[in-house]
C-alpha atoms as a PDB file:
ATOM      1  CA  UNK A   1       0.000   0.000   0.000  1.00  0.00           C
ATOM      2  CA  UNK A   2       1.494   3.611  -0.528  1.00  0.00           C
ATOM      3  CA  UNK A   3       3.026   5.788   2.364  1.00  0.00           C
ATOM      4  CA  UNK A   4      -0.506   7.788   2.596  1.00  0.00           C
ATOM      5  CA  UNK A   5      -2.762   4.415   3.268  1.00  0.00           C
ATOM      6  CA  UNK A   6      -0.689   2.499   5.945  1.00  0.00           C
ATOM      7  CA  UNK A   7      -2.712  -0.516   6.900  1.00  0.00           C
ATOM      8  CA  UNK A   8      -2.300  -2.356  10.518  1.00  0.00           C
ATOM      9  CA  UNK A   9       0.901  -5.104   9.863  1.00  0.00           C
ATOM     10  CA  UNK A  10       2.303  -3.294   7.233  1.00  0.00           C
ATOM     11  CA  UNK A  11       6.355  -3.072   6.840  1.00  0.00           C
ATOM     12  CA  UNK A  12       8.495   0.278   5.663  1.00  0.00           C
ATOM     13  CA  UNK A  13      12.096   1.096   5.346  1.00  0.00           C
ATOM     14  CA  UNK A  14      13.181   4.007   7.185  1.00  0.00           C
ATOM     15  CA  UNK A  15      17.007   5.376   6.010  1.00  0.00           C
ATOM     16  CA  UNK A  16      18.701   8.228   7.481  1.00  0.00           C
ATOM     17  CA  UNK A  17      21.076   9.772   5.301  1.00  0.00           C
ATOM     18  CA  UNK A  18      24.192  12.052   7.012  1.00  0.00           C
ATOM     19  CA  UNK A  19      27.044  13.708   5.575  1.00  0.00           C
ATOM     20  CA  UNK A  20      30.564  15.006   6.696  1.00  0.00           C
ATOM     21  CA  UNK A  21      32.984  16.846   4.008  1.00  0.00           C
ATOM     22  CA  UNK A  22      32.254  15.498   0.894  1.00  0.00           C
ATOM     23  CA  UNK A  23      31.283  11.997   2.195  1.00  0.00           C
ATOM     24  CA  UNK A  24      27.449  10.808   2.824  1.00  0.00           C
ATOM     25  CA  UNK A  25      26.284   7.644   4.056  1.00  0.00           C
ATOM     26  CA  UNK A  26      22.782   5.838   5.883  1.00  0.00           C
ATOM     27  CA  UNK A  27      21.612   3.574   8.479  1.00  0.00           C
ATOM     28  CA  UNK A  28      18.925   1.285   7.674  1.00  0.00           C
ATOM     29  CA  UNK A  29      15.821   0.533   9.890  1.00  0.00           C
ATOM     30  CA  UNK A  30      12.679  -1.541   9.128  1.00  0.00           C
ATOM     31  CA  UNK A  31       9.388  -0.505  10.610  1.00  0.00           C
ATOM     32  CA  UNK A  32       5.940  -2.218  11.206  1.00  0.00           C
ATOM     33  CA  UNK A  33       2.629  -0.136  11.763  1.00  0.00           C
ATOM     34  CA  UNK A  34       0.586  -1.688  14.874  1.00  0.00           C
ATOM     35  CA  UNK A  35      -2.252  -0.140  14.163  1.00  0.00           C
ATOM     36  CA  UNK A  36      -3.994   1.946  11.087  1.00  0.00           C
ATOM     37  CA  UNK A  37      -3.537   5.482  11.837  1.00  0.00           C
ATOM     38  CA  UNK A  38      -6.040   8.386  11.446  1.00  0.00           C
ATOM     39  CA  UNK A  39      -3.773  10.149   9.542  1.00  0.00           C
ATOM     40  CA  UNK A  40      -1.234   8.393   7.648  1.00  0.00           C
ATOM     41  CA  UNK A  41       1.034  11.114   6.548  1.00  0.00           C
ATOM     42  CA  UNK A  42       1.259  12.830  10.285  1.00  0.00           C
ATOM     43  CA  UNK A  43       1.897   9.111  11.365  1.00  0.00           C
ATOM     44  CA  UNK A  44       5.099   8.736   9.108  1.00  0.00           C
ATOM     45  CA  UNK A  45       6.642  12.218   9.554  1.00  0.00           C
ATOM     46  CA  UNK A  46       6.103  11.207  13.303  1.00  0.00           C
ATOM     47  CA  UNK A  47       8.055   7.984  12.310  1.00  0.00           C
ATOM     48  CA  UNK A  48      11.062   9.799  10.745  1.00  0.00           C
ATOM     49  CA  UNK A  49      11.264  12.689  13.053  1.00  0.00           C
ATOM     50  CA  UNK A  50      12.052  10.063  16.068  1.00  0.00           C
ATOM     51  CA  UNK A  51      14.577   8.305  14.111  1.00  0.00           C
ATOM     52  CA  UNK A  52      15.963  11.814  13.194  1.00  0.00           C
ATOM     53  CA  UNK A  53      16.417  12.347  17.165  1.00  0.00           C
ATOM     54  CA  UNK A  54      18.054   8.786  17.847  1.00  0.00           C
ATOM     55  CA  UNK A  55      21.008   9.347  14.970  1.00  0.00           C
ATOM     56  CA  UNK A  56      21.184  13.005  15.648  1.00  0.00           C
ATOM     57  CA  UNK A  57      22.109  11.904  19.366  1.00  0.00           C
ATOM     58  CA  UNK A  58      24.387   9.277  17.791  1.00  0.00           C
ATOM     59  CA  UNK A  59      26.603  11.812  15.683  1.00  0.00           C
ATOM     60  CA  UNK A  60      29.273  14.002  16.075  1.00  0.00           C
ATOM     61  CA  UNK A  61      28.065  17.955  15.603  1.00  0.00           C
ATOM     62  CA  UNK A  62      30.877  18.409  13.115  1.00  0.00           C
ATOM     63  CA  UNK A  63      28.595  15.783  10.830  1.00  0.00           C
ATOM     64  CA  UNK A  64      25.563  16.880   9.303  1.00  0.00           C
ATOM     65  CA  UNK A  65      21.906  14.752   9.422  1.00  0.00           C
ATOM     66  CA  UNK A  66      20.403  15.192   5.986  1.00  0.00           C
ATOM     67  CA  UNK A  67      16.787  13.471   5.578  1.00  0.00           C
ATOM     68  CA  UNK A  68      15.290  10.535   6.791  1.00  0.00           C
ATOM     69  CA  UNK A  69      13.753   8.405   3.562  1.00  0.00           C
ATOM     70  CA  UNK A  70      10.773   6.193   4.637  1.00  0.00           C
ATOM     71  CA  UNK A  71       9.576   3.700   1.889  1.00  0.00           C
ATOM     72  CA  UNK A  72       7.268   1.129   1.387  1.00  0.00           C
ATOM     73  CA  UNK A  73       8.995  -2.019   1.951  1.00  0.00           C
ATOM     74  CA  UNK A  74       8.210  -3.430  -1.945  1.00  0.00           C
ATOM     75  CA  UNK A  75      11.118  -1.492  -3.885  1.00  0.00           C
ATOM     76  CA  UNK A  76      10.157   1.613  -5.713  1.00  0.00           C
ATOM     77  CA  UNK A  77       9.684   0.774  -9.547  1.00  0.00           C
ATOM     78  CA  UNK A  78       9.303   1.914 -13.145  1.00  0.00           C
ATOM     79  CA  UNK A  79       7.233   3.780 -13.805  1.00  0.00           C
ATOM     80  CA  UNK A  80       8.294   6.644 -10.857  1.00  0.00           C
ATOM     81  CA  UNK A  81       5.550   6.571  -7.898  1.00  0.00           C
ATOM     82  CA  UNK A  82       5.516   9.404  -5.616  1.00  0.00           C
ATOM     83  CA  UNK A  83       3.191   7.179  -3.472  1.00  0.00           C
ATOM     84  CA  UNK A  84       6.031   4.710  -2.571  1.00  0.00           C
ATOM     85  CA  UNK A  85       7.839   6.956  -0.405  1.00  0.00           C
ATOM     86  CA  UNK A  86       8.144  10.173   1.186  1.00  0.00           C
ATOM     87  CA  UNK A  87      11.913  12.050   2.339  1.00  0.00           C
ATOM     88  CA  UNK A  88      11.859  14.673   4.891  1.00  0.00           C
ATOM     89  CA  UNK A  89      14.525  17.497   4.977  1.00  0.00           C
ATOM     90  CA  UNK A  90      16.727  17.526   8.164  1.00  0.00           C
ATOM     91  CA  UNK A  91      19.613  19.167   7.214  1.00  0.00           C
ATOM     92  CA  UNK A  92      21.093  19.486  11.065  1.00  0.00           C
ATOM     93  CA  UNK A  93      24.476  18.708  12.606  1.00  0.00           C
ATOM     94  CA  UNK A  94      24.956  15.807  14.876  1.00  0.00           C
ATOM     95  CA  UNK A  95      24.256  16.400  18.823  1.00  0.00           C
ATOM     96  CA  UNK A  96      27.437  15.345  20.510  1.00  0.00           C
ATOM     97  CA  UNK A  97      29.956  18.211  21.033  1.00  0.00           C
ATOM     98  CA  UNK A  98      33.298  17.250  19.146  1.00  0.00           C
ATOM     99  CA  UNK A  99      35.190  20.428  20.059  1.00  0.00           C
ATOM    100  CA  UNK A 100      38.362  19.960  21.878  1.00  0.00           C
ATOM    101  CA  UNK A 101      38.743  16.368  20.532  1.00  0.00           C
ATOM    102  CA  UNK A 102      39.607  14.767  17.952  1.00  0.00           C
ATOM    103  CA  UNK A 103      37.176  12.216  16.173  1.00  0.00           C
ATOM    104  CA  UNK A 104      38.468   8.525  15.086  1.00  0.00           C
ATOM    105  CA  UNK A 105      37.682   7.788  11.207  1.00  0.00           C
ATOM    106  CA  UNK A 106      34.726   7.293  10.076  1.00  0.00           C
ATOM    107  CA  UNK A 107      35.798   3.624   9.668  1.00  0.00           C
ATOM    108  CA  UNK A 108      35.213   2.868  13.337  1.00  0.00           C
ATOM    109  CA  UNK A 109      31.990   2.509  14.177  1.00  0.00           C
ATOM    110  CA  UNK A 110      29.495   1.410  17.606  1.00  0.00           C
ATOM    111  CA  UNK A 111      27.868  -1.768  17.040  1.00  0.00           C
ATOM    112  CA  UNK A 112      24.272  -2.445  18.254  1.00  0.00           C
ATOM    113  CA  UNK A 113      22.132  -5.433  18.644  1.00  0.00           C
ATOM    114  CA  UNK A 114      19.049  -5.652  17.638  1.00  0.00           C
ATOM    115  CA  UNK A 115      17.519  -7.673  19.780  1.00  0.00           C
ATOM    116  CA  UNK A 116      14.661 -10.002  19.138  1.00  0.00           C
ATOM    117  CA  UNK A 117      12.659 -12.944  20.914  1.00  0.00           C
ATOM    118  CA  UNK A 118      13.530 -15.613  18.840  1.00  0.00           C
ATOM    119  CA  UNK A 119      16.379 -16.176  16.015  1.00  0.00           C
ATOM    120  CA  UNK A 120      19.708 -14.218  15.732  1.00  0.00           C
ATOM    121  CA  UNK A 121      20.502 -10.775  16.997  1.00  0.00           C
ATOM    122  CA  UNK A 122      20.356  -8.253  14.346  1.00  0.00           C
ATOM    123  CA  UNK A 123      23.162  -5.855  14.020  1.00  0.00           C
ATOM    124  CA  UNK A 124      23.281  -2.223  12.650  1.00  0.00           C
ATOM    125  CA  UNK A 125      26.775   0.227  12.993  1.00  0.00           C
ATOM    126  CA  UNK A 126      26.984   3.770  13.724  1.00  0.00           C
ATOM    127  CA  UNK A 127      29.686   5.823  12.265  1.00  0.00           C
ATOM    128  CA  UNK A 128      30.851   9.393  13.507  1.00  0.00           C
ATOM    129  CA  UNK A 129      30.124   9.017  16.506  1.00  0.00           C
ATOM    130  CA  UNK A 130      33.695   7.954  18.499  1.00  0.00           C
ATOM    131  CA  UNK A 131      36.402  10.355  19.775  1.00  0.00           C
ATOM    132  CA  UNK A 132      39.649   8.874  21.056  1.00  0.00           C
ATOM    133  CA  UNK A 133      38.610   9.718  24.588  1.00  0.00           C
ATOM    134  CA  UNK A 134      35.775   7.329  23.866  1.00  0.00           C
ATOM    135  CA  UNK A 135      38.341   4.003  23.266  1.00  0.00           C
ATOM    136  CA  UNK A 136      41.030   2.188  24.523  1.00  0.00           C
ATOM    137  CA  UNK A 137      43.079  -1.133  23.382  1.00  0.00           C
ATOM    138  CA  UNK A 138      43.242  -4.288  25.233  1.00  0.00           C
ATOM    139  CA  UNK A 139      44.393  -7.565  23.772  1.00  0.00           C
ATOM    140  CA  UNK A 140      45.089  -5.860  20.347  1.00  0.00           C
ATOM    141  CA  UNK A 141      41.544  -4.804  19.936  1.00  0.00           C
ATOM    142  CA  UNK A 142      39.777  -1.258  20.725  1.00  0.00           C
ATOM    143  CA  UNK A 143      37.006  -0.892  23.269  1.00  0.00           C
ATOM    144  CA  UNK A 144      34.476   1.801  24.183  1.00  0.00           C
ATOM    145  CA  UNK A 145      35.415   3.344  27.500  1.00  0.00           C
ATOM    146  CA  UNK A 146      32.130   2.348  30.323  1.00  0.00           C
ATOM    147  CA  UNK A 147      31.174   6.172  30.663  1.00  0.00           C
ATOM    148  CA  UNK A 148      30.933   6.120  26.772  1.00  0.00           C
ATOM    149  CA  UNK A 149      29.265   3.029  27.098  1.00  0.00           C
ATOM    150  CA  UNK A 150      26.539   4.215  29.407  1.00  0.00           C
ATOM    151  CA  UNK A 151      25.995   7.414  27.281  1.00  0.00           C
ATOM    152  CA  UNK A 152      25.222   5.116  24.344  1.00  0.00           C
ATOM    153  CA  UNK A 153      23.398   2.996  26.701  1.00  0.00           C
ATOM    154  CA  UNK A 154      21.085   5.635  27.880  1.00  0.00           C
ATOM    155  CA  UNK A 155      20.299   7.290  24.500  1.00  0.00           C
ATOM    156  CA  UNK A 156      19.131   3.689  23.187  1.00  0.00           C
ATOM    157  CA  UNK A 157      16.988   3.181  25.869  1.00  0.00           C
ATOM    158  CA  UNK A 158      15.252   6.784  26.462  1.00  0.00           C
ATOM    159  CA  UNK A 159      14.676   6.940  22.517  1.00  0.00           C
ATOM    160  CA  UNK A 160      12.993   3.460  22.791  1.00  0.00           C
ATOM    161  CA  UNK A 161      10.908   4.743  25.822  1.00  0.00           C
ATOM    162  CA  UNK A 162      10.076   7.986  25.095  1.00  0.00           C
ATOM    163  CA  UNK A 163      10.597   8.797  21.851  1.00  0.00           C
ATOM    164  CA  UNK A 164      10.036   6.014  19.481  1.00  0.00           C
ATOM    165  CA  UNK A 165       6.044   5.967  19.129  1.00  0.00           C
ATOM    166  CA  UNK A 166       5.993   2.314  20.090  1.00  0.00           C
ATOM    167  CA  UNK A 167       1.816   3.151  20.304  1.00  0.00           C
ATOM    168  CA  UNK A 168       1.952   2.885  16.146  1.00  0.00           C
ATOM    169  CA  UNK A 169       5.128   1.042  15.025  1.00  0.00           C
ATOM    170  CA  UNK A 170       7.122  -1.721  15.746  1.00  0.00           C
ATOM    171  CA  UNK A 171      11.264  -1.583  14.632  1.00  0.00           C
ATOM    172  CA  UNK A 172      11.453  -5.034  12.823  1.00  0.00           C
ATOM    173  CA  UNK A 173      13.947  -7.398  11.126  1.00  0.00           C
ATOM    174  CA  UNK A 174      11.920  -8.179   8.100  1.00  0.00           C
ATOM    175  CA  UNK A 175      13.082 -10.806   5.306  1.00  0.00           C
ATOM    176  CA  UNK A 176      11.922 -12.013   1.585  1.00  0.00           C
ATOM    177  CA  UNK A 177      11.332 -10.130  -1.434  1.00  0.00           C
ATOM    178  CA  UNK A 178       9.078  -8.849  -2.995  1.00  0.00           C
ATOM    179  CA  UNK A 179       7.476  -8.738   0.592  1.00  0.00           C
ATOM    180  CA  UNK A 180       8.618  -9.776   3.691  1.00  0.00           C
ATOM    181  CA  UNK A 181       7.913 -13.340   4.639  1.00  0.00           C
ATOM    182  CA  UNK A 182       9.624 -13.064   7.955  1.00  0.00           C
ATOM    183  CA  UNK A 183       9.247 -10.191  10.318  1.00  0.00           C
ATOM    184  CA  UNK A 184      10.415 -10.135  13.709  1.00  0.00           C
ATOM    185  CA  UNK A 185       9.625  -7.547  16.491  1.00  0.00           C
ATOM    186  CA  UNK A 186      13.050  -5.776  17.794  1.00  0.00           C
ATOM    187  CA  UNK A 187      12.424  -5.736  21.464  1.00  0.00           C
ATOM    188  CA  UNK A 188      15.626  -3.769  22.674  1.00  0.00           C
ATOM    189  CA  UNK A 189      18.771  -1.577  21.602  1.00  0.00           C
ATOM    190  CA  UNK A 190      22.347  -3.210  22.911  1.00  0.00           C
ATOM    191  CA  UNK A 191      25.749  -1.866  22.086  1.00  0.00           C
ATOM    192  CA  UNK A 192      28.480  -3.766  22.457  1.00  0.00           C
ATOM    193  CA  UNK A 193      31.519  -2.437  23.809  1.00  0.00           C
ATOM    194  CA  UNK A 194      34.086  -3.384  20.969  1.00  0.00           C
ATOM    195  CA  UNK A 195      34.720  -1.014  17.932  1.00  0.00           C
ATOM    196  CA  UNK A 196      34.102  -2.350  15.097  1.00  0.00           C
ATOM    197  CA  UNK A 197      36.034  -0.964  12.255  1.00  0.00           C
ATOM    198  CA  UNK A 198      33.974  -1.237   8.420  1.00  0.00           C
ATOM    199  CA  UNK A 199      35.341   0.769   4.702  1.00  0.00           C
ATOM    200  CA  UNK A 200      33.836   3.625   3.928  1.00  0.00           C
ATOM    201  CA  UNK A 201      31.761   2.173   1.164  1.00  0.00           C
ATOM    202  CA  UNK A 202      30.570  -1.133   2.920  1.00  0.00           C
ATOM    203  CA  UNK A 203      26.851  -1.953   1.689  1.00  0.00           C
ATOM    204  CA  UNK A 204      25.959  -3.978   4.521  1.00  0.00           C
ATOM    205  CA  UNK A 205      24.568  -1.266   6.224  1.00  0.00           C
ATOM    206  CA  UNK A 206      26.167   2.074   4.200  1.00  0.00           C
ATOM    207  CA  UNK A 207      22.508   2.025   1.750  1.00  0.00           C
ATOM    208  CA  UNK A 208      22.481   5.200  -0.746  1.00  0.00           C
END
């Protein structure tokens, strides 16, 4: 169905697209609606204005939050339909306060879990958001420093408390194309504390 007639149990792709000098990449989330919404449009900007606050939080201010992209969860097609998807203008820099330190590559990344009640964790990597006060290196590996951790800890959880509008979508791990034949309900947010280094132009979860 398109963005503007969201039906109870239907899956959408949410992508938030940042920048910093030249370079842009995007996270990748997959949504479920819980219920039918009065007003489908309000419903969705809702949607990708509280997944604009959670990578805000997770980004450096010297880094820039473009749009948030939410889709329908079939691929847009030939011939062009507006219908399929709507993007929403951010255009604002990153929350955490870089100044006085100096950022680690955009290479090293947090890892999260995804976390669901049955079947594998799901995984999804957040770049720009590490300083080098953030790390240190045990057993020839780098590892996010426990205050760090608990910052990251703490902006998971509020967002999934009170900011994610858990009242009319569910974050999923959805499978199969052209529609998903497997969709599983992410029930919380973990990072882990090792940093996990990816290229710049890794499509696992870098989507343009």
């Amino acid at each position: 169905m398109p963005i503007n007639a969201v039906q109870a149990g239907e899956v959408f792709t949410v992508r938030v697209y940042k920048n910093i000098g030249g370079f842009a990449w995007a996270n990748t989330y997959e949504v479920q609606a819980v219920t039918e919404p009065t007003n489908s449009i309000t419903s969705i900007e809702n949607l990708a204005s509280a997944f604009a606050s959670l990578d805000r939080a997770l980004l450096l201010d010297i880094a820039t939050l473009d749009r948030v992209v939410v889709s329908t969860y079939v691929p847009d097609g030939l011939p062009y339909n507006p219908d399929s998807f709507t993007s929403v203008p951010i255009s604002l820099p990153g929350l955490r306060v870089s100044a006085g330190t100096q950022p680690l590559p955009l290479e090293a990344c947090v890892f999260v879990r995804r976390n669901a009640p049955t079947g594998r964790d799901g995984r999804i990597l957040y770049r720009g958001y590490l300083v080098e006060s953030d790390v240190n290196t045990g057993l020839m590996r780098q590892f996010i420093e426990t205050p760090t951790m608990a910052t990251i800890s703490s902006i998971l959880n509020n967002w999934l408390t009170n900011t994610f509008p858990t009242q009319e979508w569910s974050i999923v791990m959805a499978r199969g194309r052209p529609n998903p034949t497997n969709v599983r309900v992410v029930t919380t947010l973990i990072p882990d504390r090792r940093v996990v280094f990816k290229k710049l132009n890794n499509r696992y979860f870098d989507r343009p």
